[in-house]
C-alpha atoms as a PDB file:
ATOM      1  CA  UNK A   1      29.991   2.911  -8.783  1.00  0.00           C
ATOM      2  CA  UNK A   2      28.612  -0.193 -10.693  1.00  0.00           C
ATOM      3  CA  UNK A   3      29.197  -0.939 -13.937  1.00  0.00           C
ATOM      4  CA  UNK A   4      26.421  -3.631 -14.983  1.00  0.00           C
ATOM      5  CA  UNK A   5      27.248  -3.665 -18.780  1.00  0.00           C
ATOM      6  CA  UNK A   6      30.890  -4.734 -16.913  1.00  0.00           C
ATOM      7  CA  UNK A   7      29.025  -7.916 -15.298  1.00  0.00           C
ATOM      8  CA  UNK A   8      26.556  -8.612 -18.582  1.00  0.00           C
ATOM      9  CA  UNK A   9      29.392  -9.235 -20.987  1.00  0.00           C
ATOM     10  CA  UNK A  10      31.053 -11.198 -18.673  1.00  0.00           C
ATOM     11  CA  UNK A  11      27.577 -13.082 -18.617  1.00  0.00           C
ATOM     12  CA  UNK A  12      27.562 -13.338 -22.171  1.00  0.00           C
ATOM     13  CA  UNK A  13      30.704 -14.774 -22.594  1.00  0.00           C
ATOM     14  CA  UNK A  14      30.349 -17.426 -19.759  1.00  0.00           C
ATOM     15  CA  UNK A  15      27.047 -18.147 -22.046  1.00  0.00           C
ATOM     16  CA  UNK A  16      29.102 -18.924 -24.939  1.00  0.00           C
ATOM     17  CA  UNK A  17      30.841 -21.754 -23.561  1.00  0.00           C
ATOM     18  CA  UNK A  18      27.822 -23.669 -22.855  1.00  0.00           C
ATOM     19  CA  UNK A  19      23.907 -23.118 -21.247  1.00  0.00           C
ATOM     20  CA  UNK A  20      24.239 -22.007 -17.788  1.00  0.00           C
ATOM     21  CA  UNK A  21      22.367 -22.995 -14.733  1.00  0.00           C
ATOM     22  CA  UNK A  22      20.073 -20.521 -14.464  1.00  0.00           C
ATOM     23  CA  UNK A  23      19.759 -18.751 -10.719  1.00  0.00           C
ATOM     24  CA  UNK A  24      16.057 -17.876  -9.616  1.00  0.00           C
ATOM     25  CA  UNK A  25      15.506 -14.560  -7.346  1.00  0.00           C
ATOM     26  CA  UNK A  26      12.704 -13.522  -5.165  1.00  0.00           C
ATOM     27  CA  UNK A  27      11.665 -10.180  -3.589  1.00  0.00           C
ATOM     28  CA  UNK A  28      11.670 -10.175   0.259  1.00  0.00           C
ATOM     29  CA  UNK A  29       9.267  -8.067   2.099  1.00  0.00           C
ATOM     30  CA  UNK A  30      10.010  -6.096   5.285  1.00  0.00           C
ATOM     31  CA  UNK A  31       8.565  -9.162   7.812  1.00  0.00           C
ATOM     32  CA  UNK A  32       5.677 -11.556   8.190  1.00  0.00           C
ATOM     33  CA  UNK A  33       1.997 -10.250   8.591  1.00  0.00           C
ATOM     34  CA  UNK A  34       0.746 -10.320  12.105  1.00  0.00           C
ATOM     35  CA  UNK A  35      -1.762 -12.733  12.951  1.00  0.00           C
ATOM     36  CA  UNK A  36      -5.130 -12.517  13.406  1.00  0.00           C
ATOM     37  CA  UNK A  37      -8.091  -9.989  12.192  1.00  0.00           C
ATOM     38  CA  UNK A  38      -7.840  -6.494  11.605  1.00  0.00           C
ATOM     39  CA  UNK A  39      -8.466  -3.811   8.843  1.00  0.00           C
ATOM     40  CA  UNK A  40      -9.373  -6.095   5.348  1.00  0.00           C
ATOM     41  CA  UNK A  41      -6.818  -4.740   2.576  1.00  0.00           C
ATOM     42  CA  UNK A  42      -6.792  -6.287  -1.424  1.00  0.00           C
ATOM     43  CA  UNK A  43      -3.842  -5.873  -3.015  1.00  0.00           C
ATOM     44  CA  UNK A  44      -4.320  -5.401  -6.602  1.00  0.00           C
ATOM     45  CA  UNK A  45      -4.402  -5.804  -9.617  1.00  0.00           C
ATOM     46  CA  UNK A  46      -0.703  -4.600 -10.168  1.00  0.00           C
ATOM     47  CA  UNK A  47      -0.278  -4.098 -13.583  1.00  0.00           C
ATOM     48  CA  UNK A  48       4.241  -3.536 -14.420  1.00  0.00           C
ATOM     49  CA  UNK A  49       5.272  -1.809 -17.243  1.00  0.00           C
ATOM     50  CA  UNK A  50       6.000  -4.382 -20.229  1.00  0.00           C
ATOM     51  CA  UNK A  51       9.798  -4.075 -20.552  1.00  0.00           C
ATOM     52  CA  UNK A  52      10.300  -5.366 -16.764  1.00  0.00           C
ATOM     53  CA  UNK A  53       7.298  -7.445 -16.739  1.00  0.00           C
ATOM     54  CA  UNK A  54       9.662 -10.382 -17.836  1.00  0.00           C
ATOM     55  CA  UNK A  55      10.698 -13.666 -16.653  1.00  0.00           C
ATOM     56  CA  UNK A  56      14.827 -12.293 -16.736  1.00  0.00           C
ATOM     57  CA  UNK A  57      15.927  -9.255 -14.796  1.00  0.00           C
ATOM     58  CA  UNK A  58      16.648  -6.210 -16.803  1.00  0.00           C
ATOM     59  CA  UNK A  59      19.311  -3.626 -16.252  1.00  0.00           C
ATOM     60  CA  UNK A  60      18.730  -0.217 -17.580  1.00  0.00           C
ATOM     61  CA  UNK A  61      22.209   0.364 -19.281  1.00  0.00           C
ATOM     62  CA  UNK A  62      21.660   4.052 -21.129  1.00  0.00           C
ATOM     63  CA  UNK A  63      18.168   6.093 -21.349  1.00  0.00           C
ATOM     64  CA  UNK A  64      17.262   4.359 -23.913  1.00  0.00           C
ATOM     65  CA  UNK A  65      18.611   0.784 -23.775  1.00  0.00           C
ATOM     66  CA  UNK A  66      17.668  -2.550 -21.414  1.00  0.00           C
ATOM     67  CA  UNK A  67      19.706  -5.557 -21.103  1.00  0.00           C
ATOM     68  CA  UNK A  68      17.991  -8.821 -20.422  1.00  0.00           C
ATOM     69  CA  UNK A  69      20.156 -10.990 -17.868  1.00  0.00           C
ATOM     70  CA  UNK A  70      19.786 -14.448 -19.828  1.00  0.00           C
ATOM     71  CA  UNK A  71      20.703 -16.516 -16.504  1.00  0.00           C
ATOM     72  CA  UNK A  72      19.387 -14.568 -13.802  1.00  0.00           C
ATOM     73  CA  UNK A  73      15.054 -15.434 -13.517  1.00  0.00           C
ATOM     74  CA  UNK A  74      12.309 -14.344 -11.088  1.00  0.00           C
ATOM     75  CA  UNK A  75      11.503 -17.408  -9.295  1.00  0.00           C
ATOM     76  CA  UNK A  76       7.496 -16.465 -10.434  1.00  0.00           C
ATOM     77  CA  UNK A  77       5.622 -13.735 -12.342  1.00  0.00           C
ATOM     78  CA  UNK A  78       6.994 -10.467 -11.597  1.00  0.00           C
ATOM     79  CA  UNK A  79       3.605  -8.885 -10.982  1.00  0.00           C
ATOM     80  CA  UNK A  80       2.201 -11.589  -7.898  1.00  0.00           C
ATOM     81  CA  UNK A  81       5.895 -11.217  -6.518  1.00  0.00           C
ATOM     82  CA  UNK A  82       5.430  -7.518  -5.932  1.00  0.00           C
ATOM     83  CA  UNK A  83       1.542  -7.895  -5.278  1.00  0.00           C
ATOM     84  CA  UNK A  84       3.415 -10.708  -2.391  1.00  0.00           C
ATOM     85  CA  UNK A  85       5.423  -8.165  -1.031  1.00  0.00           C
ATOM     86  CA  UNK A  86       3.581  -5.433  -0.862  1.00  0.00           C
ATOM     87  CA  UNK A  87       0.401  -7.248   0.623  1.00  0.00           C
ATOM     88  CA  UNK A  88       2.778  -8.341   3.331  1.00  0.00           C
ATOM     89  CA  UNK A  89       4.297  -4.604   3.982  1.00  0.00           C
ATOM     90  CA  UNK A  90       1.240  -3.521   4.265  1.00  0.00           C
ATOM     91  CA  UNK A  91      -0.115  -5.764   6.299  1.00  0.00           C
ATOM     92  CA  UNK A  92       2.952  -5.419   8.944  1.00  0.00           C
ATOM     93  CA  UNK A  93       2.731  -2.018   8.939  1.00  0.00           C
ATOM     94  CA  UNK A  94      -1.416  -1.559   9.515  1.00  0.00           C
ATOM     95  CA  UNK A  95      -1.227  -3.829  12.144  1.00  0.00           C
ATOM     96  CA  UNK A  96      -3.190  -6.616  10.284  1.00  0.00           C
ATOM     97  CA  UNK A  97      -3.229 -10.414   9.440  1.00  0.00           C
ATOM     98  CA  UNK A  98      -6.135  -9.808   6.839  1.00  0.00           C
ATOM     99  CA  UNK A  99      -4.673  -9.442   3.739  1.00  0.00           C
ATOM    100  CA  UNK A 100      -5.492 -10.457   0.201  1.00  0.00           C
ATOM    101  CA  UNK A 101      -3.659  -9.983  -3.463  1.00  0.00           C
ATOM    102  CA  UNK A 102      -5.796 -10.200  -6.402  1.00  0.00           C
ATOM    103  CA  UNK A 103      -8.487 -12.282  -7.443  1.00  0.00           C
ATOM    104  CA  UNK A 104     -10.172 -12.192  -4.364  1.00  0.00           C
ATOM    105  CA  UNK A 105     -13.711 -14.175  -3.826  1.00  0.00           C
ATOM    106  CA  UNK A 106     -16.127 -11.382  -2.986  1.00  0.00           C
ATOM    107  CA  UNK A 107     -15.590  -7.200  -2.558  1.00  0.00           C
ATOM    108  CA  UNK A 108     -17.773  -7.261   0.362  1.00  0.00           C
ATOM    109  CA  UNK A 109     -15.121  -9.224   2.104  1.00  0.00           C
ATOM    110  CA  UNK A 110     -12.369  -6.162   1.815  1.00  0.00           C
ATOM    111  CA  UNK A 111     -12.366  -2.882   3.317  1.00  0.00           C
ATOM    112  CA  UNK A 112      -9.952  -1.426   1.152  1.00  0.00           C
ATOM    113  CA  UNK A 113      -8.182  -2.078  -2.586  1.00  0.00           C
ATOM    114  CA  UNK A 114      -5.143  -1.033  -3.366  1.00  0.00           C
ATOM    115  CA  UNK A 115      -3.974  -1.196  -7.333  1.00  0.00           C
ATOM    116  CA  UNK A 116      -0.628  -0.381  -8.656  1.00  0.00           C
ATOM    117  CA  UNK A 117       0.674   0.695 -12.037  1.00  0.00           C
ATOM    118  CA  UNK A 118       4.354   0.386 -12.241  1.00  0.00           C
ATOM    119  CA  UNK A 119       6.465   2.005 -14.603  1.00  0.00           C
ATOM    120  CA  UNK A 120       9.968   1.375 -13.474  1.00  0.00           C
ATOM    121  CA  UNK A 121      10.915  -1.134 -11.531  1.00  0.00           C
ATOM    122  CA  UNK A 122      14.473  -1.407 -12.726  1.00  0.00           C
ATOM    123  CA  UNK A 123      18.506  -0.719 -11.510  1.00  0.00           C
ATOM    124  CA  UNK A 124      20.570   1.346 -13.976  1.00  0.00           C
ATOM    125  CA  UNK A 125      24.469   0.940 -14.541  1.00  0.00           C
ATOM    126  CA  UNK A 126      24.074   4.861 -11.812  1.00  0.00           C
ATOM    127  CA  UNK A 127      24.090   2.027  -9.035  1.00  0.00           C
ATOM    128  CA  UNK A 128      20.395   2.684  -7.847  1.00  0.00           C
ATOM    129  CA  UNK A 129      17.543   0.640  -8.623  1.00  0.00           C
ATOM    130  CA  UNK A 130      14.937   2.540  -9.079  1.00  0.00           C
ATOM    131  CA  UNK A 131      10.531   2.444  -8.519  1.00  0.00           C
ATOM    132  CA  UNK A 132       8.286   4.505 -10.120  1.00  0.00           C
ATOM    133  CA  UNK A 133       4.682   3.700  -9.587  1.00  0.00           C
ATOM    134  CA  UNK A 134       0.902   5.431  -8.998  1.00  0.00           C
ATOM    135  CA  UNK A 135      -1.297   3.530  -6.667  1.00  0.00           C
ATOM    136  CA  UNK A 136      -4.933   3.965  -5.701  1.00  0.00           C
ATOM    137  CA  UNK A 137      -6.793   3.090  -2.638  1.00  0.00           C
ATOM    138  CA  UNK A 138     -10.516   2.163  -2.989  1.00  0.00           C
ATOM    139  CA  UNK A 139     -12.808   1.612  -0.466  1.00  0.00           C
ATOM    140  CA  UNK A 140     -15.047  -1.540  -1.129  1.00  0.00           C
ATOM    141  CA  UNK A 141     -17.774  -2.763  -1.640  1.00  0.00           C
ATOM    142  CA  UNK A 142     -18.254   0.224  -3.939  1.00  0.00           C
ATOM    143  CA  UNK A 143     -15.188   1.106  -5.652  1.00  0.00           C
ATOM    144  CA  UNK A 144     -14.858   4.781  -4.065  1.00  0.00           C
ATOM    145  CA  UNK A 145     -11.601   5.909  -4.599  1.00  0.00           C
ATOM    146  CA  UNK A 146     -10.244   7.557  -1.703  1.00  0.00           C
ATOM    147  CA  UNK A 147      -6.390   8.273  -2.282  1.00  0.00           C
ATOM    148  CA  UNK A 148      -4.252   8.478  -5.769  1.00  0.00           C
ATOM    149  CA  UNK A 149      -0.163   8.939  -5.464  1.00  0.00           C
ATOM    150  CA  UNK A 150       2.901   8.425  -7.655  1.00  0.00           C
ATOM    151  CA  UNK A 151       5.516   7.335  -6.160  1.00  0.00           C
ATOM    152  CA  UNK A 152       9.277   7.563  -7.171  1.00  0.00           C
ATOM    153  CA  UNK A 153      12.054   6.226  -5.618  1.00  0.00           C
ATOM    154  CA  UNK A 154      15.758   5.213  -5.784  1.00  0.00           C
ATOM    155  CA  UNK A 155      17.601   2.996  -3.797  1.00  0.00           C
ATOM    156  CA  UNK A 156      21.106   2.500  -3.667  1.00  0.00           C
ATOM    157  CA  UNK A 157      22.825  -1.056  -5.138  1.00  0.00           C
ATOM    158  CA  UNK A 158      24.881  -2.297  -2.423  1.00  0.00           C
ATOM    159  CA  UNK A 159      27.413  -4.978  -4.687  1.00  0.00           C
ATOM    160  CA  UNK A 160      27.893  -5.463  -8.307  1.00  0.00           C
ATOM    161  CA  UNK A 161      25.331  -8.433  -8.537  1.00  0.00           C
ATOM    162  CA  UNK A 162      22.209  -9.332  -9.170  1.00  0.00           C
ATOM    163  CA  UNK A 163      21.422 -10.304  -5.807  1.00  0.00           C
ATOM    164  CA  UNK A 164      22.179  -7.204  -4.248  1.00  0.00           C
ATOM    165  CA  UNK A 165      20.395  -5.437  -6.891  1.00  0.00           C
ATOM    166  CA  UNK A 166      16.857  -7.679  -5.944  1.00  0.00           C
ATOM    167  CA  UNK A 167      17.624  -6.875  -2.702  1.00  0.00           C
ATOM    168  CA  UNK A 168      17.454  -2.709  -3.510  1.00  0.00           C
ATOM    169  CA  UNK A 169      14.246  -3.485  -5.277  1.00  0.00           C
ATOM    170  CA  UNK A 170      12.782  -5.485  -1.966  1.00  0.00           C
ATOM    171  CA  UNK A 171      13.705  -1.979  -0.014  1.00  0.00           C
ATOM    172  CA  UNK A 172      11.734   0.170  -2.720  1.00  0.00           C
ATOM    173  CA  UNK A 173       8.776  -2.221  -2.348  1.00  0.00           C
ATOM    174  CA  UNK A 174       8.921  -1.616   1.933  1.00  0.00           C
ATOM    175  CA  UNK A 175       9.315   2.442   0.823  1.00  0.00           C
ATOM    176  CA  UNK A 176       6.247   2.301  -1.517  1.00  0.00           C
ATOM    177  CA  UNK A 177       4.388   0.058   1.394  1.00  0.00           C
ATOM    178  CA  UNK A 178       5.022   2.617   3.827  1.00  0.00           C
ATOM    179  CA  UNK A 179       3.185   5.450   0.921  1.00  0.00           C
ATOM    180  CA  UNK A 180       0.496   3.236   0.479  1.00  0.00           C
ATOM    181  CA  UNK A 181      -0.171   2.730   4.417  1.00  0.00           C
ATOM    182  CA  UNK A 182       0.227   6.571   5.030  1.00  0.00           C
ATOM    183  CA  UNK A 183      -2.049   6.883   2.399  1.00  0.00           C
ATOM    184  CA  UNK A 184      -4.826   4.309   3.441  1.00  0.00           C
ATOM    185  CA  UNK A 185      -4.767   6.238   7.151  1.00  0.00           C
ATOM    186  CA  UNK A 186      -5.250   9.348   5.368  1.00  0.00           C
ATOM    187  CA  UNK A 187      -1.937  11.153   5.733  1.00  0.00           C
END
């Protein structure tokens, strides 16, 4: 089992003798989008809850406490990084090249929007990170909504590390992508 408050006081101390070089983390979606045409999806405007909508990661130490990792940085805004991934998920797994995160030029140029609220997005000290999110699918032009879900999930944290725990967070991203997609062909 991970211990995380184990690995930020070590953190904290290594911080005392000095600024450390910061390390930058991304989230990785499941593959590449396919190329060409297809089915025109939007992805967003994902909106993250403000206590992981941060430039640090955040570990989730006791229900009601968050530690901010000083060092350890998204490499961008949290909110286009999972907008990123999950406009590439999505993309791979309806079979189409034309996808599009938010701002987007014109409506009439997307058959679908898809807009997330997340509420956790965050890895405890249990050894899961953990998702919890409601998306809707719209059909456009005309903003018909045509599917709501939440969606909670838990992934296990394979190492001690931060790394490993962006890595768990990636996998809930592909897990929500495959919700959204069964969602936007109506299962």
């Amino acid at each position: 089992m991970m211990k995380f408050p184990a690995i930020l006081l070590a953190a904290a101390l290594l911080a005392g003798c000095g600024n450390p070089t910061p390390t930058f983390y991304t989230l990785s979606a499941e593959g590449g989008l396919p190329s060409g045409g297809g089915t025109s999806i939007g992805v967003g405007p994902v909106a993250l809850a403000g206590h992981v909508n941060r430039r640090n990661l955040v570990i989730q130490t006791s229900p009601n406490r968050i530690e901010v990792a000083q060092s350890h940085l998204w490499a961008g805004d949290l909110d286009n990084g999972v907008a990123r991934v999950l406009a590439t998920n999505l993309g791979r797994r309806l079979g189409t090249g034309n996808v599009r995160t938010y701002p987007w030029q014109r409506d009439s140029e997307i058959d679908y929007q898809v807009a997330v609220d997340v509420r956790e997005f965050i890895a405890g000290d249990d050894g899961h990170a953990r998702i919890e999110a409601t998306w809707r699918v719209y059909s456009l032009p005309g903003s018909r909504l045509v599917r709501t879900r939440t969606f909670i999930g838990k992934e296990p944290v394979a190492e001690e590390d931060y790394e490993s725990v962006v890595a768990a967070q990636s996998r809930l991203l592909g897990k929500l992508s495959a919700d959204i997609a069964a969602g936007i062909r109506g299962r």
